[in-house]
PDB file of N, CA and C in Angstrom:
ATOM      1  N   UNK A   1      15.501  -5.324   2.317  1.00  0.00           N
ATOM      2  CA  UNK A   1      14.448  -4.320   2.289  1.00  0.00           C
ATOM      3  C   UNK A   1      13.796  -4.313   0.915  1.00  0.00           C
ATOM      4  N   UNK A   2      12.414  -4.920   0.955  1.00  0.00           N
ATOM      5  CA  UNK A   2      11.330  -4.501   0.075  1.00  0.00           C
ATOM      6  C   UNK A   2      10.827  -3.061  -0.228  1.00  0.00           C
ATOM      7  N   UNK A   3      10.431  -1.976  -0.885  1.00  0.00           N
ATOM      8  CA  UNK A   3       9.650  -1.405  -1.877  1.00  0.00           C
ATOM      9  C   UNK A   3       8.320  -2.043  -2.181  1.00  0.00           C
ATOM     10  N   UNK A   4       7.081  -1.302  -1.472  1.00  0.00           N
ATOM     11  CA  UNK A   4       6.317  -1.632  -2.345  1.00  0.00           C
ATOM     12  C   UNK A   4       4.824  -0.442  -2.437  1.00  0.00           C
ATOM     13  N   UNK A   5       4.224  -0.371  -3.104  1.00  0.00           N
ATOM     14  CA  UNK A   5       3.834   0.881  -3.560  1.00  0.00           C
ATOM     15  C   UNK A   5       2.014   0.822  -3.394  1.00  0.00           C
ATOM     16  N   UNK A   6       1.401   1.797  -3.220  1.00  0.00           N
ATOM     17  CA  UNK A   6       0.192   1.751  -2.641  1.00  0.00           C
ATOM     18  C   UNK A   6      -0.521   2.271  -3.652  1.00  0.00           C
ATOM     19  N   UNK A   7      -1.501   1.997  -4.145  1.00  0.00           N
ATOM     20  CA  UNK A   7      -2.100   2.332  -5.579  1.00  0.00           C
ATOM     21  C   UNK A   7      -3.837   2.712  -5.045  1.00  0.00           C
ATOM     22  N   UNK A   8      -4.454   3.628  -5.246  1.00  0.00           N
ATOM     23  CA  UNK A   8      -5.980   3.839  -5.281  1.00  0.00           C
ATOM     24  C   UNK A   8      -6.415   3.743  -6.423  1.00  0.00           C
ATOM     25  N   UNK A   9      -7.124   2.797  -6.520  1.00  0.00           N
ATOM     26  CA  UNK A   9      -7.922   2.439  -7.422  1.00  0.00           C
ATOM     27  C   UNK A   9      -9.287   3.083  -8.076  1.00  0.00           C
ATOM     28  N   UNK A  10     -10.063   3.109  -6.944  1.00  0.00           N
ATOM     29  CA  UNK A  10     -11.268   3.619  -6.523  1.00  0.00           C
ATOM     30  C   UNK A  10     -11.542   4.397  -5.594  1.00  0.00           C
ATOM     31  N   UNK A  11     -12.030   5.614  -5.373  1.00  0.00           N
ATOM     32  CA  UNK A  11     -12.289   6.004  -4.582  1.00  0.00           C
ATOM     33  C   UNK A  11     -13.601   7.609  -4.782  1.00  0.00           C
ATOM     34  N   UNK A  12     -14.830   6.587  -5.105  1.00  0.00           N
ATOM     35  CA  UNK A  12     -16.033   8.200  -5.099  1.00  0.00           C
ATOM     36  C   UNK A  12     -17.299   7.746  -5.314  1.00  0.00           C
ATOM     37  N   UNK A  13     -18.095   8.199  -4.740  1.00  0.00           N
ATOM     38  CA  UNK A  13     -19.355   7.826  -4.502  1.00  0.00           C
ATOM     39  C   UNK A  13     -19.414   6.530  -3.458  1.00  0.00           C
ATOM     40  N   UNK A  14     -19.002   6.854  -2.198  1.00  0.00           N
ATOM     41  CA  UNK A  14     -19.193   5.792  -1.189  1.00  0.00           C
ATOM     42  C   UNK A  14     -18.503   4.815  -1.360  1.00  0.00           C
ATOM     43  N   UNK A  15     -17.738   4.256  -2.411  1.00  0.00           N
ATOM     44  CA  UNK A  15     -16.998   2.939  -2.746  1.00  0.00           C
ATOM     45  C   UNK A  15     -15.293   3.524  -2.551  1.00  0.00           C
ATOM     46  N   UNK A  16     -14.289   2.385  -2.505  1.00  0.00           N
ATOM     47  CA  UNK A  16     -13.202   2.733  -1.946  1.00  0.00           C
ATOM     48  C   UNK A  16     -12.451   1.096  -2.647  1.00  0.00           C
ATOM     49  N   UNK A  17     -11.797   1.228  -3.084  1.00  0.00           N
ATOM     50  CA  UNK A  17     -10.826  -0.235  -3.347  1.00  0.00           C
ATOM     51  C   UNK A  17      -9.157   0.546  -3.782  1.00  0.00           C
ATOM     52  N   UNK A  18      -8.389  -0.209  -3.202  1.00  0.00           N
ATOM     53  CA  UNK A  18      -6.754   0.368  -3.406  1.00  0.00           C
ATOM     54  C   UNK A  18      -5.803  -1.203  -2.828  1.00  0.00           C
ATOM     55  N   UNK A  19      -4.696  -1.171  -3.410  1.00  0.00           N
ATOM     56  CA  UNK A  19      -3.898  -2.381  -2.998  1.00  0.00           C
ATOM     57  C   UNK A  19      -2.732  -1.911  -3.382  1.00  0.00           C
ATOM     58  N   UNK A  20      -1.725  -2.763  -2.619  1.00  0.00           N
ATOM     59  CA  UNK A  20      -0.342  -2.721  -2.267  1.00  0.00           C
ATOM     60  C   UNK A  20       0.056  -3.839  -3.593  1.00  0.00           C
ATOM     61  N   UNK A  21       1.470  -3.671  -4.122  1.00  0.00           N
ATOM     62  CA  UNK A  21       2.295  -4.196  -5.036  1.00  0.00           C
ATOM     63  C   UNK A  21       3.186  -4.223  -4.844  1.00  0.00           C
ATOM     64  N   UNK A  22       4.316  -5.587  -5.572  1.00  0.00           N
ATOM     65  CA  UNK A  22       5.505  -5.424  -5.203  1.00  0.00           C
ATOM     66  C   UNK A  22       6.277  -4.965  -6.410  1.00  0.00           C
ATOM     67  N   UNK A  23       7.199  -4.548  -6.846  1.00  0.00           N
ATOM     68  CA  UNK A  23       8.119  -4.313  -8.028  1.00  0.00           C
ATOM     69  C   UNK A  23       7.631  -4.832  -9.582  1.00  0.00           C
ATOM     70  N   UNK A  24       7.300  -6.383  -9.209  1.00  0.00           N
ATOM     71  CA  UNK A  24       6.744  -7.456 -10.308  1.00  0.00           C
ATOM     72  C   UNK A  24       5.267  -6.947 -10.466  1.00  0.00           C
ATOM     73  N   UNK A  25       4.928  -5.588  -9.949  1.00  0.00           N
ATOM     74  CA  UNK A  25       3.278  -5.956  -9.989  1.00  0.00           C
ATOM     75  C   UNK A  25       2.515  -6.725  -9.580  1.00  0.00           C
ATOM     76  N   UNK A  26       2.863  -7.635  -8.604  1.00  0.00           N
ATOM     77  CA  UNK A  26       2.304  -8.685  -7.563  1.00  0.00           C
ATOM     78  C   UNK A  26       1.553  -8.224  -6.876  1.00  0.00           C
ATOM     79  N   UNK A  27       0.066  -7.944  -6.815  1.00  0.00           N
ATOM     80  CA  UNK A  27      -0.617  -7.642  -5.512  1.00  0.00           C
ATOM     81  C   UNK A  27      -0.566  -8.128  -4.275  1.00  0.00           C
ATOM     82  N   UNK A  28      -0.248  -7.883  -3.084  1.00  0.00           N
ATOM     83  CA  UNK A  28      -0.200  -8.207  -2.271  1.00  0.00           C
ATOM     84  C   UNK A  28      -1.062  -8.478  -1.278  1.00  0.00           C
ATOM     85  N   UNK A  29      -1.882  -7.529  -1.129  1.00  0.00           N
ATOM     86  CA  UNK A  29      -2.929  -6.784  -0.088  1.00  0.00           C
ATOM     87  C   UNK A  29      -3.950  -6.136  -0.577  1.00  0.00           C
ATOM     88  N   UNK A  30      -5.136  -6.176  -0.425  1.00  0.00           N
ATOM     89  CA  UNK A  30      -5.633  -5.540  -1.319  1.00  0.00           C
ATOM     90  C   UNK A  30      -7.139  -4.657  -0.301  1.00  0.00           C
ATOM     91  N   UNK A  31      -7.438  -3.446  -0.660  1.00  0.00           N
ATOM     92  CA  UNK A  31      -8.689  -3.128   0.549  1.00  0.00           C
ATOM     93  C   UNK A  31      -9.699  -2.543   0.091  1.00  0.00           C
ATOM     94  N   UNK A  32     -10.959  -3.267   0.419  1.00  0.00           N
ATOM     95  CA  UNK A  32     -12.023  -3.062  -0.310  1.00  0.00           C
ATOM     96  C   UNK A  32     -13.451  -2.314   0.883  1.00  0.00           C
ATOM     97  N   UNK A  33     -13.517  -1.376   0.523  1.00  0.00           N
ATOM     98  CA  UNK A  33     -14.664  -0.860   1.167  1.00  0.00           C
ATOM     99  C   UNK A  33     -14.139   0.619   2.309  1.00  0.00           C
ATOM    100  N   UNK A  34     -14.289   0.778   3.401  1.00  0.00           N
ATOM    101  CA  UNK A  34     -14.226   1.806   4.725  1.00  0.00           C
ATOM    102  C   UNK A  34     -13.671   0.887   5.928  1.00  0.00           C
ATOM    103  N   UNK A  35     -13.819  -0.514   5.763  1.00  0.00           N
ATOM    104  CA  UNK A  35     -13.459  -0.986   7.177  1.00  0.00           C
ATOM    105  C   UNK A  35     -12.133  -0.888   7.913  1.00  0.00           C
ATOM    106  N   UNK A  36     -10.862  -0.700   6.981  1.00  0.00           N
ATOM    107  CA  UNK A  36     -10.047  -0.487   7.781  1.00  0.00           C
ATOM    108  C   UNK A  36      -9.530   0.799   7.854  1.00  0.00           C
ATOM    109  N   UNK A  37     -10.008   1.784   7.711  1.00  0.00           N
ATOM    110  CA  UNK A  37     -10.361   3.329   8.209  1.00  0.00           C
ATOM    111  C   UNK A  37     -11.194   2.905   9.863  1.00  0.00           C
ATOM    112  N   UNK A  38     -12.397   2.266   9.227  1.00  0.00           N
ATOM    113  CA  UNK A  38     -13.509   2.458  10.673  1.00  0.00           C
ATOM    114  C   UNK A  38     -13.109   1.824  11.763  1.00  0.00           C
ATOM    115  N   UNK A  39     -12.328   0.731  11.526  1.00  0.00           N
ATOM    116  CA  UNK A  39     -11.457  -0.169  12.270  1.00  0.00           C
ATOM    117  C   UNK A  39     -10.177   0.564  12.988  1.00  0.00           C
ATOM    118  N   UNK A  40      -9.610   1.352  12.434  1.00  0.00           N
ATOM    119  CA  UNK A  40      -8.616   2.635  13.148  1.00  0.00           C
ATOM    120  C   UNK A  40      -7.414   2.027  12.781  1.00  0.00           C
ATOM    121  N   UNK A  41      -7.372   0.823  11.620  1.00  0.00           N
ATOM    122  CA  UNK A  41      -6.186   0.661  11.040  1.00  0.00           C
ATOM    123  C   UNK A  41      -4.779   1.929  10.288  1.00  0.00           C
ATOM    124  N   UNK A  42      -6.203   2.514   9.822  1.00  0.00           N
ATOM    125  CA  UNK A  42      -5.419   3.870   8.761  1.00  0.00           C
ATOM    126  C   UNK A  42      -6.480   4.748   9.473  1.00  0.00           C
ATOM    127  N   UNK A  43      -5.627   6.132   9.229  1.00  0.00           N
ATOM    128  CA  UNK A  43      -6.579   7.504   9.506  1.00  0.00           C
ATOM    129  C   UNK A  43      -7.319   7.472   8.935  1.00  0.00           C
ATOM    130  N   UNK A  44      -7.061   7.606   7.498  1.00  0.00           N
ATOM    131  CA  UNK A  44      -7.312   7.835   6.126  1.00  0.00           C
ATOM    132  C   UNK A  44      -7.211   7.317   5.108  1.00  0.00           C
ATOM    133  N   UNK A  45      -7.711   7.618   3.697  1.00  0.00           N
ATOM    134  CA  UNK A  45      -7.060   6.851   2.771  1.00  0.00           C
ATOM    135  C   UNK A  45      -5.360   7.230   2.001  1.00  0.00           C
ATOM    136  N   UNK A  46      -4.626   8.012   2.805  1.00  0.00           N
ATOM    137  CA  UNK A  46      -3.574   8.319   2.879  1.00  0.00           C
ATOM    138  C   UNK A  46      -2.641   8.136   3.572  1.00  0.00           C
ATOM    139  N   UNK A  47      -2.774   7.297   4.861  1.00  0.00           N
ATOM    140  CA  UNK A  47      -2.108   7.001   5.942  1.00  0.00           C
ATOM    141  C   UNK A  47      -1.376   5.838   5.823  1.00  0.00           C
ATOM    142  N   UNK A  48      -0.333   5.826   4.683  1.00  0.00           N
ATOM    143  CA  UNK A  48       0.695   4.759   4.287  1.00  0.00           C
ATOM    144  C   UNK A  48       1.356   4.678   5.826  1.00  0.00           C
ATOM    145  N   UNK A  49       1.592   5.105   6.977  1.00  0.00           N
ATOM    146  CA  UNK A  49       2.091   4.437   7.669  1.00  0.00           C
ATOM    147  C   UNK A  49       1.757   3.546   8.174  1.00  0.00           C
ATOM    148  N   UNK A  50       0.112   3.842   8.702  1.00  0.00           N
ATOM    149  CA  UNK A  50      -0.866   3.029   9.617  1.00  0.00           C
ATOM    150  C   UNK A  50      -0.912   1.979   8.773  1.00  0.00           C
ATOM    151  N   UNK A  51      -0.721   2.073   7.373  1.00  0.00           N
ATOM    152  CA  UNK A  51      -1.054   1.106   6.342  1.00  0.00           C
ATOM    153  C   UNK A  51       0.305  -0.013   6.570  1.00  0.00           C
ATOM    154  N   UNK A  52       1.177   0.622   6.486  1.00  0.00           N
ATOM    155  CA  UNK A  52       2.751   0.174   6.490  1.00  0.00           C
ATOM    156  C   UNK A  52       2.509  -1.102   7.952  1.00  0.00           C
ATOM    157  N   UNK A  53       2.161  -0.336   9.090  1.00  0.00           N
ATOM    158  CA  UNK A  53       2.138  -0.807  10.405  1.00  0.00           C
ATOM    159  C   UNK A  53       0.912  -1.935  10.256  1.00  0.00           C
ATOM    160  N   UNK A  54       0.173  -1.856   9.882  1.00  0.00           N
ATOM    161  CA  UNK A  54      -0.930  -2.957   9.872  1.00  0.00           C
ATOM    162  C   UNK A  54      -0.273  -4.055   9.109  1.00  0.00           C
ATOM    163  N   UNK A  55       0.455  -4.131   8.210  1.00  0.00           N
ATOM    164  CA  UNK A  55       0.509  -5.129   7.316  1.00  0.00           C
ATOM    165  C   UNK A  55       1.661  -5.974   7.642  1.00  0.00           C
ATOM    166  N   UNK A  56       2.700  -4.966   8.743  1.00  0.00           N
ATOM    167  CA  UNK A  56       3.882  -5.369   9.530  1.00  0.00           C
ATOM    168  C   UNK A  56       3.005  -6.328  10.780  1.00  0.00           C
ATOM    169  N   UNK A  57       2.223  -5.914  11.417  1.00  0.00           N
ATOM    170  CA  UNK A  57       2.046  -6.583  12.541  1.00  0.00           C
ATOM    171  C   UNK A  57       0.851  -7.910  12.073  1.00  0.00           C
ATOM    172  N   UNK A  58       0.280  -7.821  10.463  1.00  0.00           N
ATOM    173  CA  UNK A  58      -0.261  -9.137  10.153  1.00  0.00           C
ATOM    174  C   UNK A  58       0.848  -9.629   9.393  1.00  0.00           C
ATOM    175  N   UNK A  59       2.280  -9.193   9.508  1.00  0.00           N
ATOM    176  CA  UNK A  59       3.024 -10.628   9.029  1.00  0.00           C
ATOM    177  C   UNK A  59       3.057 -10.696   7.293  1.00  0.00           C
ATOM    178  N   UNK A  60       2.308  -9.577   6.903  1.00  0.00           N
ATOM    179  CA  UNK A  60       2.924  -9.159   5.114  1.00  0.00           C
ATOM    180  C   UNK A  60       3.850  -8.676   4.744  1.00  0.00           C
ATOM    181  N   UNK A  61       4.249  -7.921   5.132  1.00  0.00           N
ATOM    182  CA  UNK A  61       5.928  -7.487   5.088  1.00  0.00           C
ATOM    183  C   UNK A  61       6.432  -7.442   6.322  1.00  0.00           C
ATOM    184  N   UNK A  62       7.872  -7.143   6.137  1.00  0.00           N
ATOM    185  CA  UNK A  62       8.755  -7.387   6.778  1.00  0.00           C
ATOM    186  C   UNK A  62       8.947  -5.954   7.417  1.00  0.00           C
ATOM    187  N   UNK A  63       9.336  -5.572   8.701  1.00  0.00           N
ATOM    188  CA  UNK A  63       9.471  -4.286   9.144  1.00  0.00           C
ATOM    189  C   UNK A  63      10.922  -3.445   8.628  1.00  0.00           C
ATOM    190  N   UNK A  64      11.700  -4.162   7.798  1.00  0.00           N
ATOM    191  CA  UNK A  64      12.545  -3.521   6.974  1.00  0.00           C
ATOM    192  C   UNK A  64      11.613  -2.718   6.111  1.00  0.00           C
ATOM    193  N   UNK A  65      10.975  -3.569   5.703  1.00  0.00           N
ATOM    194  CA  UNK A  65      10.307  -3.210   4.307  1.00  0.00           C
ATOM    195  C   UNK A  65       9.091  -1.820   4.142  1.00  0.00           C
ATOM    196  N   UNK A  66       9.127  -0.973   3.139  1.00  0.00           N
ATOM    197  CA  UNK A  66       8.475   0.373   3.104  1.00  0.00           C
ATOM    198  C   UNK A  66       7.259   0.268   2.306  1.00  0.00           C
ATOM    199  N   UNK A  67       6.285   0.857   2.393  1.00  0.00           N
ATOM    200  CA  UNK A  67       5.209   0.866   1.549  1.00  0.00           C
ATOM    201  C   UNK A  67       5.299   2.487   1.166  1.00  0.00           C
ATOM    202  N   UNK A  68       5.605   3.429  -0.227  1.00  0.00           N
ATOM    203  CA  UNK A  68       5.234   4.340  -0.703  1.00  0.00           C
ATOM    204  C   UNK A  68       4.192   4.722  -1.437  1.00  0.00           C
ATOM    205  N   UNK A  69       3.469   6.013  -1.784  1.00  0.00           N
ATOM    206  CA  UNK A  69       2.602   6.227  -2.288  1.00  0.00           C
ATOM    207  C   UNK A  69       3.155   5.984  -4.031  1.00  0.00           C
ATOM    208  N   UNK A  70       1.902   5.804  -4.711  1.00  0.00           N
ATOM    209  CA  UNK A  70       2.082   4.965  -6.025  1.00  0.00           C
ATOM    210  C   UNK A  70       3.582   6.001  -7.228  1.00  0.00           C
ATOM    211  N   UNK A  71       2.792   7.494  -7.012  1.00  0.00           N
ATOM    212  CA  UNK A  71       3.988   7.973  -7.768  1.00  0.00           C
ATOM    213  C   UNK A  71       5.555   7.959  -7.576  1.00  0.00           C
ATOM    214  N   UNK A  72       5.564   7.885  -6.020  1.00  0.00           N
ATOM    215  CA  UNK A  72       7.333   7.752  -5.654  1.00  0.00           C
ATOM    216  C   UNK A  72       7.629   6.855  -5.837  1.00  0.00           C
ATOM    217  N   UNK A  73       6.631   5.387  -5.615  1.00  0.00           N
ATOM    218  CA  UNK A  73       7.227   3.852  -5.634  1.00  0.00           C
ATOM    219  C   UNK A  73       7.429   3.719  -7.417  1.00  0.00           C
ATOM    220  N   UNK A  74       6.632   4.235  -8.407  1.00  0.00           N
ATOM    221  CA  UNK A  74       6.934   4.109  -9.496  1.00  0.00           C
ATOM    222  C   UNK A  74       8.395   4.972 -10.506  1.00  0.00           C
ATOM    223  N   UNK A  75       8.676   6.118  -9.699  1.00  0.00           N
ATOM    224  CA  UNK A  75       9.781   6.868 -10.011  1.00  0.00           C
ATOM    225  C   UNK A  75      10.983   6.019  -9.692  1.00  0.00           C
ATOM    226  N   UNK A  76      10.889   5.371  -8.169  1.00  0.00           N
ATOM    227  CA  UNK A  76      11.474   4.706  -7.862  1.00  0.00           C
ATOM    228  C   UNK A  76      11.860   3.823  -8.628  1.00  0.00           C
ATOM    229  N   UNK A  77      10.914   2.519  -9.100  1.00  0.00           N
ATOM    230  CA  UNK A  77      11.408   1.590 -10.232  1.00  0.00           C
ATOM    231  C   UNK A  77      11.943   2.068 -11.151  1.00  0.00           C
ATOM    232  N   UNK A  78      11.968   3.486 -11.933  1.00  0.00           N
ATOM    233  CA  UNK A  78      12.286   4.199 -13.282  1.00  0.00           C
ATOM    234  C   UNK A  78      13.903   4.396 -12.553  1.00  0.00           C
ATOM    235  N   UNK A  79      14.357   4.602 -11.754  1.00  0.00           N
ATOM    236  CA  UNK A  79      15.705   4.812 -11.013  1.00  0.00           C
ATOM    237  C   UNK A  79      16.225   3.672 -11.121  1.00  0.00           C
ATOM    238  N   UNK A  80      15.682   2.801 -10.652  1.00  0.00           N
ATOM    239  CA  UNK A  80      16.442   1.551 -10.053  1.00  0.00           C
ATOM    240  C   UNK A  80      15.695   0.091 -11.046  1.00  0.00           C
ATOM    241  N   UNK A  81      15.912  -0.231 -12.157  1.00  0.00           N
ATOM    242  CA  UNK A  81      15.004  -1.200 -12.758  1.00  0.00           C
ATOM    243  C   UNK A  81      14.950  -2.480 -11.919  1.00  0.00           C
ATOM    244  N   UNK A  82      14.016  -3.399 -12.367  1.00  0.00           N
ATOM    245  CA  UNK A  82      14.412  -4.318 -11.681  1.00  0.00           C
ATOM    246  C   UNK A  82      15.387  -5.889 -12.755  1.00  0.00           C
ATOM    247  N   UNK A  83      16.230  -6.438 -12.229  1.00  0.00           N
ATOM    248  CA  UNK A  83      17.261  -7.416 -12.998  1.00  0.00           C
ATOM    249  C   UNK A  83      16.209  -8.106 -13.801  1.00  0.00           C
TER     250      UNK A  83
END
């Protein structure tokens, strides 16, 4: 089981960019614009599950694996460093 943490980047005045990371700071995924809101991927720009579930059924992570919002996934690393 992966950890990996959902970061908003951007988000005001009509523009929207946010991406997924792994521990190393590896971007993974990255989403640029409204389409996968309008697409009915995510509710919202808060809907780490729909987010979680989209990225499971394109084969980016693993369905062990969790996607948290940026402050828990980063508390998280402060708990648990990485080797």
């Amino acid at each position: 089981m992966r950890d990996y943490g959902y970061y908003i980047n951007l988000d005001e005045r009509g523009e929207f960019f946010a991406d997924v990371r792994d521990a190393n700071e590896q971007t993974i995924f990255e989403i640029h614009g409204f389409d996968v809101f309008e697409d009915g991927f995510m509710k919202d720009k808060n809907d780490i599950a729909g987010l979680q579930k989209m990225l499971i059924d394109q084969q980016v992570i693993k369905p062990s694996d969790e996607i948290l919002p940026m402050v828990e996934f980063e508390e998280r690393l402060t708990s648990c460093p990485i080797p």
